[in-house]
C-alpha atoms as a PDB file:
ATOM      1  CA  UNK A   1      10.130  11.696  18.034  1.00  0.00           C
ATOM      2  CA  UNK A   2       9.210   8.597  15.562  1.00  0.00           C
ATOM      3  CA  UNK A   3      11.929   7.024  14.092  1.00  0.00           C
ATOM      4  CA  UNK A   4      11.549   4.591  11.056  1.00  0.00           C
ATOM      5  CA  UNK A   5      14.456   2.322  10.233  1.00  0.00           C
ATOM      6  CA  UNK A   6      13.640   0.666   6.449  1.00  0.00           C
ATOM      7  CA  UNK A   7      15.784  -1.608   4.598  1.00  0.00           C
ATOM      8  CA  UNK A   8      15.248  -0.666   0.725  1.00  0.00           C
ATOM      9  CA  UNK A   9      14.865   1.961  -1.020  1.00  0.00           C
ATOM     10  CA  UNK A  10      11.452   3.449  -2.491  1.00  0.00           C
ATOM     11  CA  UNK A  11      12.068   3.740  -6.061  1.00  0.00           C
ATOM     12  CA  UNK A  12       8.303   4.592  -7.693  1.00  0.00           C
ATOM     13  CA  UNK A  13       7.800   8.227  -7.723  1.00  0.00           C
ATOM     14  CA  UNK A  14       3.815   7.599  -6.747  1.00  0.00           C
ATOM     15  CA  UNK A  15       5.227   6.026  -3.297  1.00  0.00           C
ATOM     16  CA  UNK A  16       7.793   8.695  -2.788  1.00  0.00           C
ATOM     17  CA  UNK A  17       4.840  11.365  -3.076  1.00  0.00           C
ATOM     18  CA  UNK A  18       2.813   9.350  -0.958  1.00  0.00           C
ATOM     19  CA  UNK A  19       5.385   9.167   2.151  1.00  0.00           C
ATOM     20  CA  UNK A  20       5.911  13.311   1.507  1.00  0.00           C
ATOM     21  CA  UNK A  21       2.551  13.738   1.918  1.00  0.00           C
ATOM     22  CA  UNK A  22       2.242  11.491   5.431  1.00  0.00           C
ATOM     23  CA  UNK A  23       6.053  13.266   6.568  1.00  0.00           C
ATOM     24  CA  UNK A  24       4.370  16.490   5.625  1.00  0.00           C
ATOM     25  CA  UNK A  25       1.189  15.959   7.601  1.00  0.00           C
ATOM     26  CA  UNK A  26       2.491  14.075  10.407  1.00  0.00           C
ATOM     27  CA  UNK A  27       4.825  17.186  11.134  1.00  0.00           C
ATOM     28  CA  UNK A  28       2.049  18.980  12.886  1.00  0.00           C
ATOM     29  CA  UNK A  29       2.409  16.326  15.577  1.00  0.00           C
ATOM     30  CA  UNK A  30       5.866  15.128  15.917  1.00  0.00           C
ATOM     31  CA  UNK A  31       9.147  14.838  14.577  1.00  0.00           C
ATOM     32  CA  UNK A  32       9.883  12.350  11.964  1.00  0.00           C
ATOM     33  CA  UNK A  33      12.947  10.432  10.902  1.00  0.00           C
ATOM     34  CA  UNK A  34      13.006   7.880   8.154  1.00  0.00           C
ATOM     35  CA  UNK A  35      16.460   5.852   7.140  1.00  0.00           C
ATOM     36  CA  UNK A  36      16.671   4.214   4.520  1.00  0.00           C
ATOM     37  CA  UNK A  37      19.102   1.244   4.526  1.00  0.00           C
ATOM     38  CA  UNK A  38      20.313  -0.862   1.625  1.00  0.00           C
ATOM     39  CA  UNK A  39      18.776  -3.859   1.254  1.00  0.00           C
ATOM     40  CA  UNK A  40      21.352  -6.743   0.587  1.00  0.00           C
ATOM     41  CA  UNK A  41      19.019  -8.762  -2.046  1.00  0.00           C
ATOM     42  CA  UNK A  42      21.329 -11.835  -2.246  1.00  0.00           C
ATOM     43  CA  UNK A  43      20.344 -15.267  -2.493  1.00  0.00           C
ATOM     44  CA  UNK A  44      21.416 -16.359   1.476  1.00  0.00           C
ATOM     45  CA  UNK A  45      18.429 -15.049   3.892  1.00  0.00           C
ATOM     46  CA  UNK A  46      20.314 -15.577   6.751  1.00  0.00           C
ATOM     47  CA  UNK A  47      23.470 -13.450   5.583  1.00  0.00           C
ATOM     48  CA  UNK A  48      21.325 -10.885   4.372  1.00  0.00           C
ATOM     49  CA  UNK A  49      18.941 -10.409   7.434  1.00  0.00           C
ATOM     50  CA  UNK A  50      22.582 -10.589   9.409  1.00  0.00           C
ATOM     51  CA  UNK A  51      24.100  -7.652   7.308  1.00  0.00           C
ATOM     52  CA  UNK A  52      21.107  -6.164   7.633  1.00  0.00           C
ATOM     53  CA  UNK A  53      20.572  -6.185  10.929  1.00  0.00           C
ATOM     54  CA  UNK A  54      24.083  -4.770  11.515  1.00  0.00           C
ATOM     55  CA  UNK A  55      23.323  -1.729   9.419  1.00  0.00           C
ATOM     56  CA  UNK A  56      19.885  -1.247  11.631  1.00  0.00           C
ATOM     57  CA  UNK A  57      22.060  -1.472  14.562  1.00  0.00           C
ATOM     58  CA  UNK A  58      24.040   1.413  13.954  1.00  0.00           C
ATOM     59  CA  UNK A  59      21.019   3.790  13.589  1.00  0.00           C
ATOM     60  CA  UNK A  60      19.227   2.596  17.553  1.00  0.00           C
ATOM     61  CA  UNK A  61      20.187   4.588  20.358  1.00  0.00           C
ATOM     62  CA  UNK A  62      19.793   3.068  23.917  1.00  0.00           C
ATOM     63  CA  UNK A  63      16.556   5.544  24.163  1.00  0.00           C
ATOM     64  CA  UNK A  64      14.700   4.326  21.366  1.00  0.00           C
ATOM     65  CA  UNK A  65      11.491   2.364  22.418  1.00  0.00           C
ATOM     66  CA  UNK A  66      11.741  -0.171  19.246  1.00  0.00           C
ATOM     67  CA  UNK A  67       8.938  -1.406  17.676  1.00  0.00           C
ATOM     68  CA  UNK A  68       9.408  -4.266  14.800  1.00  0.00           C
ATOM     69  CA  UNK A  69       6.988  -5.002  12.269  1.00  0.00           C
ATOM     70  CA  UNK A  70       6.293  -8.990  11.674  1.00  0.00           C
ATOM     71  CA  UNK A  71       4.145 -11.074  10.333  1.00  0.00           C
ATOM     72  CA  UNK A  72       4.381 -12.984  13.809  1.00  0.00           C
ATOM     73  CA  UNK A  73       4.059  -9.802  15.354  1.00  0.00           C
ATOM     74  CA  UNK A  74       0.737  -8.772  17.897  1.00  0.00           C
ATOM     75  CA  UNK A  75      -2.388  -7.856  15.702  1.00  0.00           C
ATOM     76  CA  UNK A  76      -4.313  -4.192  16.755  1.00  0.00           C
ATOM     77  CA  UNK A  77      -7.214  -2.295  15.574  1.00  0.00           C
ATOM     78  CA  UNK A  78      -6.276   1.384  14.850  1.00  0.00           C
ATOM     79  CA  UNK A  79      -7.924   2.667  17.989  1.00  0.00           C
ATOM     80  CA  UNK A  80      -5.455   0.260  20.053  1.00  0.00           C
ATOM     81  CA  UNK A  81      -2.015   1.256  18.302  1.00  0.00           C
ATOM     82  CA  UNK A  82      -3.444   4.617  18.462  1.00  0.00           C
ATOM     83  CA  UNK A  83      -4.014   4.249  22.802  1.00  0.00           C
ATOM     84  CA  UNK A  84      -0.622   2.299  22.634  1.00  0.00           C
ATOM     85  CA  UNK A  85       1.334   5.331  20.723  1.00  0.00           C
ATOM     86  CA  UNK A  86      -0.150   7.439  22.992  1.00  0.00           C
ATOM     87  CA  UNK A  87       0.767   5.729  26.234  1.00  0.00           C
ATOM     88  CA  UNK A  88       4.538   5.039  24.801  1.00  0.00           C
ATOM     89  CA  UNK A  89       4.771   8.635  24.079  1.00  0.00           C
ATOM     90  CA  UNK A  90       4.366   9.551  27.986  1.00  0.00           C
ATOM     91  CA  UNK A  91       7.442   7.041  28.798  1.00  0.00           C
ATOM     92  CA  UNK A  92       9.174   7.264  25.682  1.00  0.00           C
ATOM     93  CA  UNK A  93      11.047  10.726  23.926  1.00  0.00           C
ATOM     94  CA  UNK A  94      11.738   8.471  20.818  1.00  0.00           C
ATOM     95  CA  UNK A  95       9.856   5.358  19.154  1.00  0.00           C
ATOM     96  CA  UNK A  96      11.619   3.560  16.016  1.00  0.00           C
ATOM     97  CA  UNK A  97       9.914   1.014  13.721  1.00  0.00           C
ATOM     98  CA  UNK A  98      11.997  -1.086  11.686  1.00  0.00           C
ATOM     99  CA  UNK A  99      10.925  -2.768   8.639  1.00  0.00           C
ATOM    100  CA  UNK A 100      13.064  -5.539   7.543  1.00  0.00           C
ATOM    101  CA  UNK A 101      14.235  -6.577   3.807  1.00  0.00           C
ATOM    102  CA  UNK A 102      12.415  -8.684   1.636  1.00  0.00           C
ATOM    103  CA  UNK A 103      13.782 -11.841   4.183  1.00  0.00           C
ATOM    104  CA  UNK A 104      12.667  -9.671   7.585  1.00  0.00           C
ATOM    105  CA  UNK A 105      14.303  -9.052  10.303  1.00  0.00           C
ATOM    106  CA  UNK A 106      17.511 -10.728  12.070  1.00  0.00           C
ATOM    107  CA  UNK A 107      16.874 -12.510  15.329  1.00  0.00           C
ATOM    108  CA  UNK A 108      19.098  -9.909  16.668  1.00  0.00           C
ATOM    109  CA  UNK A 109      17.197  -7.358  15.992  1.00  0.00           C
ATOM    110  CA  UNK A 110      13.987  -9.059  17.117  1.00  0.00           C
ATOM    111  CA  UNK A 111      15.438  -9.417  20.359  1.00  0.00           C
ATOM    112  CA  UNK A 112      16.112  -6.408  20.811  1.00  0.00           C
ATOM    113  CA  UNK A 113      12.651  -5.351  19.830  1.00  0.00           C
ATOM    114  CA  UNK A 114      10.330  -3.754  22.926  1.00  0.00           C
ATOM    115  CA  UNK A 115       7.389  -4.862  20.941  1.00  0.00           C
ATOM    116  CA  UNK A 116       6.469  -6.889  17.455  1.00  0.00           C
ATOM    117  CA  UNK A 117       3.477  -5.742  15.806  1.00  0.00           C
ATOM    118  CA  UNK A 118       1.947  -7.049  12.480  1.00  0.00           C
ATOM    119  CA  UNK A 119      -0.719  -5.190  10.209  1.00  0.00           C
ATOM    120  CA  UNK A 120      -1.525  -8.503   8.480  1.00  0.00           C
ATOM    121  CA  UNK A 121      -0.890 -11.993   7.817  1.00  0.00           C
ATOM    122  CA  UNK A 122      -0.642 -10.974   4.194  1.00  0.00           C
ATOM    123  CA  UNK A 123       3.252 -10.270   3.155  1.00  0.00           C
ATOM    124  CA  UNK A 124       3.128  -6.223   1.555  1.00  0.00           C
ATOM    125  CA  UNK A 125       5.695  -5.226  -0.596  1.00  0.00           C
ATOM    126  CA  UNK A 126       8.252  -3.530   2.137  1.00  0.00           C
ATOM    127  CA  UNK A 127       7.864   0.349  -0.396  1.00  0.00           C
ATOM    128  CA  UNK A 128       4.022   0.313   0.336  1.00  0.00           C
ATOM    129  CA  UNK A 129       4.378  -1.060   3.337  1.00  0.00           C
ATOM    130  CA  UNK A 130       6.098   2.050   4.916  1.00  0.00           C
ATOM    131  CA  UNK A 131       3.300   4.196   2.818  1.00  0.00           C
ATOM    132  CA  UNK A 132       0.830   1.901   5.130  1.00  0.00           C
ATOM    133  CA  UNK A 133       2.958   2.274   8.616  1.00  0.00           C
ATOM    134  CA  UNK A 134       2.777   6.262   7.694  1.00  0.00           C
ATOM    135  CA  UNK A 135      -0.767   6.308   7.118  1.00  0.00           C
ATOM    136  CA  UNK A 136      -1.167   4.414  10.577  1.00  0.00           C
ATOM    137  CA  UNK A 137       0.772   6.681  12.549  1.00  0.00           C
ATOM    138  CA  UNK A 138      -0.653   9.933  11.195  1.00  0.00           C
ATOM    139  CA  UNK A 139      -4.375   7.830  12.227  1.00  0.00           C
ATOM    140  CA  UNK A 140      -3.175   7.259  15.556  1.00  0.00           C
ATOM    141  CA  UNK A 141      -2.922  11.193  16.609  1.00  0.00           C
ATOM    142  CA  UNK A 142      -6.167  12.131  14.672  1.00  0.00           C
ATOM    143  CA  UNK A 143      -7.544   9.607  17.000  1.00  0.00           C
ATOM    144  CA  UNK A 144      -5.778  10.671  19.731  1.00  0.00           C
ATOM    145  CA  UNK A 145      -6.895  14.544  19.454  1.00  0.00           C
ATOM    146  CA  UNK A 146     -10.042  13.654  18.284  1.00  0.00           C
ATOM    147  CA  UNK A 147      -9.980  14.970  15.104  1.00  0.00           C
ATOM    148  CA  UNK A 148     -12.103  14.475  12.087  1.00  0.00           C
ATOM    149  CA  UNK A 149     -10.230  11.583   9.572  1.00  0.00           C
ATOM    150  CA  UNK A 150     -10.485   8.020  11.386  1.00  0.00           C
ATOM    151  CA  UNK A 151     -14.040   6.206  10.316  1.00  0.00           C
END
């Protein structure tokens, strides 16, 4: 199962379709979950990555394999997260990627993180950023069962 954990909510209609379509196609490969937490949008980062963070807490179970996405996190090729989803899948029943608010992600949470992974150096607004993490994931197992999509 692939959990994603996302704090704020998708409000353009053009990104809502666009994560249907990946939910939609990723469903011929595993079960998806996708929470949507508030994000707090006040003026302290540090007490809004902290309430935050609390609200992600409640949502990890002691199973989940948790995956955060930074900026500071490890940079991969597709073909690597691909061989890395793969190999988690063997050892892990569920894998959950958080994506902070607009201040990212609590050190809490970081700690608690099995693995940080960035897509870029560039900072993505966090609505198309979960369109992107989609995209990625449904990439990884056309890779993974060789099928026609990844160039």
């Amino acid at each position: 199962m692939i959990k994603i954990i996302a704090v704020g909510n998708i409000k353009e209609s053009y990104l809502k379709e666009a994560v249907e379509e990946y939910k939609k196609r990723l469903q011929k490969y595993t079960n998806l979950s996708i929470i949507e937490l508030k994000d707090e949008g006040i003026s302290s980062p540090g007490k809004a990555k902290d309430l935050e963070g609390e609200r992600i807490k409640k949502h990890l179970n002691p199973k989940d394999y948790i995956i955060t996405l930074e900026i500071k996190g490890e940079q991969i090729s597709s073909e690597q997260f691909s061989k890395k989803l793969e190999s988690l899948q063997i050892e892990n029943s569920n894998i959950c990627f958080i994506i902070g608010g607009s201040y990212g992600l609590s050190d809490e949470i970081k700690k608690m993180s099995n693995y940080a992974l960035s897509f870029s150096k560039l900072t993505f607004p966090h609505q198309l950023f979960r369109v992107f993490l989609l995209e990625q994931i449904y990439r990884c197992y056309k890779i993974s069962n060789n099928e026609s999509y990844h160039k």
